[in-house]
N, C-alpha and C. Protein backbone atom coordinates (compact mmCIF):
# COMPACT_ATOMS: atom_id res chain seq x y z
N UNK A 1 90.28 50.76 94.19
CA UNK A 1 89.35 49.67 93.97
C UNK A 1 90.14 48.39 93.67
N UNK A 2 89.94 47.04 94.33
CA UNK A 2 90.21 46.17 93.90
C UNK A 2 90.23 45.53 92.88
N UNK A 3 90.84 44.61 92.14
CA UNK A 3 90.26 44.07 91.07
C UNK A 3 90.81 42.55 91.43
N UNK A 4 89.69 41.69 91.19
CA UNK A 4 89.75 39.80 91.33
C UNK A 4 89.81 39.97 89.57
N UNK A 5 91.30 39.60 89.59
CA UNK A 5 91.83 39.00 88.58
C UNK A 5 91.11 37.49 88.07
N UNK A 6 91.30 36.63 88.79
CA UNK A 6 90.81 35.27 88.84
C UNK A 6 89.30 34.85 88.75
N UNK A 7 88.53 36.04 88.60
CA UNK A 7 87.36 35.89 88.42
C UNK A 7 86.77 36.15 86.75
N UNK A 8 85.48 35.22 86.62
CA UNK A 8 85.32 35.24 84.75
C UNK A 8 84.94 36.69 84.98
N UNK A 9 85.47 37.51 83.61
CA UNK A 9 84.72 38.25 83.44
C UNK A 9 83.87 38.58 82.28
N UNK A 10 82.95 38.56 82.12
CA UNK A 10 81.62 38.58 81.00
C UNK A 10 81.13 40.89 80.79
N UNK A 11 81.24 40.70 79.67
CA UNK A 11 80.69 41.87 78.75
C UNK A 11 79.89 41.59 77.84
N UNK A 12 79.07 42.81 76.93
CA UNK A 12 78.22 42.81 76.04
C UNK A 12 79.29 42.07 74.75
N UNK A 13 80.10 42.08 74.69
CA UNK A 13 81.16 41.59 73.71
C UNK A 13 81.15 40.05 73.52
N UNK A 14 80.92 39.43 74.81
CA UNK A 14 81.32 38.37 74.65
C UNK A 14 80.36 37.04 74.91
N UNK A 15 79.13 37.82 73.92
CA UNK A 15 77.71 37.34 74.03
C UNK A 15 77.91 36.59 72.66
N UNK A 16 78.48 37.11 71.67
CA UNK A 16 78.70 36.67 70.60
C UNK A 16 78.84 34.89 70.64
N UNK A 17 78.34 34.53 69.42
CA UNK A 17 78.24 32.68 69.34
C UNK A 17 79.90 32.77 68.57
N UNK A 18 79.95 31.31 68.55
CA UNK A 18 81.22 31.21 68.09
C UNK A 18 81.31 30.96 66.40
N UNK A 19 79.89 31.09 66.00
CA UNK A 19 79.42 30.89 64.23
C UNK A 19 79.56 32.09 64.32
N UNK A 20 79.08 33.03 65.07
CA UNK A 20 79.31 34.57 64.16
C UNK A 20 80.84 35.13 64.12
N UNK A 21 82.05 34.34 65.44
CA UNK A 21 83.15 34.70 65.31
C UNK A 21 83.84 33.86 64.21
N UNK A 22 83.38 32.82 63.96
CA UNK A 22 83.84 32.15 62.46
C UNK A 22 84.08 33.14 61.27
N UNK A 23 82.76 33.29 61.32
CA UNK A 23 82.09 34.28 59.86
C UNK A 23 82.72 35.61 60.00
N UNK A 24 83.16 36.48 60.67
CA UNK A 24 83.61 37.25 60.56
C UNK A 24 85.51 37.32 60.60
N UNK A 25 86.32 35.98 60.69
CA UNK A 25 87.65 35.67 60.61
C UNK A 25 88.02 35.03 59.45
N UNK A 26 88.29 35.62 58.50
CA UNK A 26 88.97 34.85 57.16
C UNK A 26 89.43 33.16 57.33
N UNK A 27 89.26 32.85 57.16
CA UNK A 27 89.67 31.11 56.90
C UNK A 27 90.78 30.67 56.15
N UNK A 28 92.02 30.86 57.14
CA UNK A 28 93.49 31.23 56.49
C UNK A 28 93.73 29.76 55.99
N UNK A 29 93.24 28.88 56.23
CA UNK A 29 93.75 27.28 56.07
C UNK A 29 92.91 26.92 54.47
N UNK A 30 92.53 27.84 53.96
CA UNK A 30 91.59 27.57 52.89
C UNK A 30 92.10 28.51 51.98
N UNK A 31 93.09 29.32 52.26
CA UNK A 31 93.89 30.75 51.31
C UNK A 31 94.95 29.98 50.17
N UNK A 32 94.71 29.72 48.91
CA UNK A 32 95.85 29.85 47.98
C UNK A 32 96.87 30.46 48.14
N UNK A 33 97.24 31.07 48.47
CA UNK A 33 98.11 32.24 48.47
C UNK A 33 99.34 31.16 48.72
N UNK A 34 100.76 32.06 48.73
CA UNK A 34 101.98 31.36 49.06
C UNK A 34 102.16 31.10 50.50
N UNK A 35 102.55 29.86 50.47
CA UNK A 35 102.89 29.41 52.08
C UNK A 35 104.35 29.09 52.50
N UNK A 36 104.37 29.81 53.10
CA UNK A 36 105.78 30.03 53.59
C UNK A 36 106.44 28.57 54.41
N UNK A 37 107.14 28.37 53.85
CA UNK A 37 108.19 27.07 54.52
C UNK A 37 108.83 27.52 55.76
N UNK A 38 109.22 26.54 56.29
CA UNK A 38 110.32 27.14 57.93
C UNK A 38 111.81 27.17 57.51
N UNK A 39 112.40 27.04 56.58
CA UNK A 39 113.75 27.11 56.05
C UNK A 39 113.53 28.50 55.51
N UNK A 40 112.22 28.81 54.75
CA UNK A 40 112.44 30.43 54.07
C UNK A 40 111.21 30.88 54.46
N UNK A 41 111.39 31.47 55.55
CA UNK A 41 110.32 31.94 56.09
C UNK A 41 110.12 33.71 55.51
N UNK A 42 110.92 33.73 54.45
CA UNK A 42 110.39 35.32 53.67
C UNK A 42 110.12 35.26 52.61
N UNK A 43 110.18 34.02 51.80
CA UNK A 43 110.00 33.84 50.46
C UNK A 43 110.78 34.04 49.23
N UNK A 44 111.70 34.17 49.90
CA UNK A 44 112.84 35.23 48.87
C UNK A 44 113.71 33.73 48.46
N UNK A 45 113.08 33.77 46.78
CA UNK A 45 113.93 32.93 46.55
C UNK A 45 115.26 33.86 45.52
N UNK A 46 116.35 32.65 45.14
CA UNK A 46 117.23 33.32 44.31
C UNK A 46 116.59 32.64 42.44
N UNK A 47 117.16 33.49 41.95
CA UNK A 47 117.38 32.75 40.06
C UNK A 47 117.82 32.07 40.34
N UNK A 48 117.45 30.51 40.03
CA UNK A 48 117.92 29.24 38.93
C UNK A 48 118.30 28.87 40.54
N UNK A 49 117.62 29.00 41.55
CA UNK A 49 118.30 28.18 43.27
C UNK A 49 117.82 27.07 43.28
N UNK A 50 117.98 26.15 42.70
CA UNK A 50 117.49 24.40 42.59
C UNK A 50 118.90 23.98 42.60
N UNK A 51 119.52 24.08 43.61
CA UNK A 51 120.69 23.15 43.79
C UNK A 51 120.12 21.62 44.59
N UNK A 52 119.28 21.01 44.34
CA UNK A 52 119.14 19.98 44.51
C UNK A 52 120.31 18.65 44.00
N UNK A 53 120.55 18.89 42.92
CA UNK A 53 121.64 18.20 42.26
C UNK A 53 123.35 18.60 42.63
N UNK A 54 123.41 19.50 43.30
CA UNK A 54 125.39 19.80 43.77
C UNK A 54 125.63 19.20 44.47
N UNK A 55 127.17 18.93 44.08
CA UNK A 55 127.57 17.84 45.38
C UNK A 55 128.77 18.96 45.68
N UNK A 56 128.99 19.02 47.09
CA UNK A 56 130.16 20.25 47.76
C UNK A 56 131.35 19.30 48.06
N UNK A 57 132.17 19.96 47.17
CA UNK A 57 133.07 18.85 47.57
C UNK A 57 134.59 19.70 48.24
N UNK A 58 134.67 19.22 49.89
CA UNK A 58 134.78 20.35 51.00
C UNK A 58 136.85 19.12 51.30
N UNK A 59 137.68 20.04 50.96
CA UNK A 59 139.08 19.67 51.51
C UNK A 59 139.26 18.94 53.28
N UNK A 60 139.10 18.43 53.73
CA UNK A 60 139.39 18.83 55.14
C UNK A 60 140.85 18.43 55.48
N UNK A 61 141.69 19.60 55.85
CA UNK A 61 143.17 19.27 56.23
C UNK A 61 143.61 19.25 57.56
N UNK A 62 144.36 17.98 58.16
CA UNK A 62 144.38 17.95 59.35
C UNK A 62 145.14 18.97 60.44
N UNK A 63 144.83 18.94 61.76
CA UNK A 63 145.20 20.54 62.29
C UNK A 63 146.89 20.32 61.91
N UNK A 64 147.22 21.74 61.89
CA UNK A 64 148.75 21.93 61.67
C UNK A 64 149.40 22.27 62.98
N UNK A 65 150.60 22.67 63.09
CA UNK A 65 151.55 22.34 64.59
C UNK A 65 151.20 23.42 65.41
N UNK A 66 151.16 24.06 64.39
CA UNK A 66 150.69 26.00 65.23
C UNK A 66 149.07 26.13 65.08
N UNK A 67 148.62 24.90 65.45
CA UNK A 67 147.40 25.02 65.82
C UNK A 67 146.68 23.95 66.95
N UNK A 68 146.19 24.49 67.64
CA UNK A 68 145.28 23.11 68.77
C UNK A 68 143.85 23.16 68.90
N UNK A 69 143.19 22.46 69.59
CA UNK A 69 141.73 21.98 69.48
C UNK A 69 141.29 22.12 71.11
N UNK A 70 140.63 23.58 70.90
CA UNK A 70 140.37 23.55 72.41
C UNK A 70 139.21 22.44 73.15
N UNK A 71 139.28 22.19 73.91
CA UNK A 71 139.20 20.89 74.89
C UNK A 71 137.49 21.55 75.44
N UNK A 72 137.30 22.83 75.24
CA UNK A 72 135.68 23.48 75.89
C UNK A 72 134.98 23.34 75.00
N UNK A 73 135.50 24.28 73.21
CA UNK A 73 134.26 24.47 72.90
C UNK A 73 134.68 23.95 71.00
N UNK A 74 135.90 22.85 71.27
CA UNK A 74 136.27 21.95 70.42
C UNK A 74 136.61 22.38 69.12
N UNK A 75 136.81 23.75 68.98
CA UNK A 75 137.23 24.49 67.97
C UNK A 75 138.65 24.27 67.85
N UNK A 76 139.28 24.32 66.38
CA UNK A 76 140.74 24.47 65.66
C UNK A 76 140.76 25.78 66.22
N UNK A 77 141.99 26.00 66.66
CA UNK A 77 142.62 27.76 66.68
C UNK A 77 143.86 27.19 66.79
N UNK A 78 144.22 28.98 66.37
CA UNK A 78 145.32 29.09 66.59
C UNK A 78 146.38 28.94 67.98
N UNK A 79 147.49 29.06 67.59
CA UNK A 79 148.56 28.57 69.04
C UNK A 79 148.26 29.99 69.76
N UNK A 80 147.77 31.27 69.17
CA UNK A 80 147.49 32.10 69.69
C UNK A 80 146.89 32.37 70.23
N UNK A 81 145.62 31.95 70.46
CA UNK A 81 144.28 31.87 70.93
C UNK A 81 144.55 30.90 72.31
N UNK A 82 145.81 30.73 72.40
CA UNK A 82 145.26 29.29 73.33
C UNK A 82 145.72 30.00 74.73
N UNK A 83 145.19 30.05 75.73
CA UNK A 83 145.17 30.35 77.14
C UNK A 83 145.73 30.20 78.52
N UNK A 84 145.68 28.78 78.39
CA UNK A 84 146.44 27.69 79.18
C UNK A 84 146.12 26.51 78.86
N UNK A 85 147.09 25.29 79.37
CA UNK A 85 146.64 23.70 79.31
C UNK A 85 146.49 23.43 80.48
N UNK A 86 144.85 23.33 80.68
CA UNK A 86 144.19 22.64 81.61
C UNK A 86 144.53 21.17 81.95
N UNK A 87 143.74 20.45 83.10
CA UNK A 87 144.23 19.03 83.17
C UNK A 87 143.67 18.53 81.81
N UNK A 88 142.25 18.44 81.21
CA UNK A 88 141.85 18.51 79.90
C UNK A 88 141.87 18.52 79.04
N UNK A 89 142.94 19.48 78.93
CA UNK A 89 143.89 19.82 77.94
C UNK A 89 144.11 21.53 77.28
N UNK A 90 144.34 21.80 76.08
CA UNK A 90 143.93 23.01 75.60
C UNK A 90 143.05 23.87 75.91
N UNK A 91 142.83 25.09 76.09
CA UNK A 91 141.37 26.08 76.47
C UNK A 91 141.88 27.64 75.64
N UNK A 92 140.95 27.55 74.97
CA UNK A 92 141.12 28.86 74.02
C UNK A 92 141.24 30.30 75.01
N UNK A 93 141.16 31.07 74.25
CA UNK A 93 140.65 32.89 75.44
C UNK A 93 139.59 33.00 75.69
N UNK A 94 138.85 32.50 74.41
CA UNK A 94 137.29 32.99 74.71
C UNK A 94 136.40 31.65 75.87
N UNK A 95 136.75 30.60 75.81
CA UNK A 95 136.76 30.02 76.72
C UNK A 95 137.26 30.61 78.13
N UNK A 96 138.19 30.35 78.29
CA UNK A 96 138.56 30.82 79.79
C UNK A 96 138.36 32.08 80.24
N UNK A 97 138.01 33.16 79.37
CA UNK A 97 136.63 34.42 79.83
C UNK A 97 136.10 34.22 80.39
């Protein structure tokens, strides 16, 4: 048997008004409950995690001799890591994979 996908299809189901599908769906935009942020989307906070006030205060030391800056994916590595010198310049291993 065929079936026309593309055609409406209507059942005893879908006689229903759209007040009675209201009334029977909880009204999540009206729930107290905890609302989850997009940074912590599980809720899991830590004790005393109000680092609002830290300041990170981060060394940065410039690359050393036995190290280069691959030219693909602009990472510090090591002289070990490095593959060949392209016209470009440097290209790590995992690059040139």
């Amino acid at each position: 048997m065929a079936t026309d996908y593309d055609a409406p299809r209507k059942s005893e189901d879908d006689t229903e008004s759209i007040d009675a599908l209201k009334e029977r769906v909880p009204d999540t935009r009206s729930s107290s409950g905890d609302v989850e942020d997009a940074d912590n989307p599980t809720g899991f906070e830590l004790p005393g995690a109000d680092l609002s006030d830290v300041e990170l205060d981060v060394v940065v030391l410039p690359a050393q001799q036995d190290e280069f800056t691959c030219m693909n994916c602009f990472l510090v590595k090591h002289r070990s890591q490095l593959d060949h010198e392209g016209a470009d310049g440097p290209i790590c291993k995992e690059c040139a994979a």
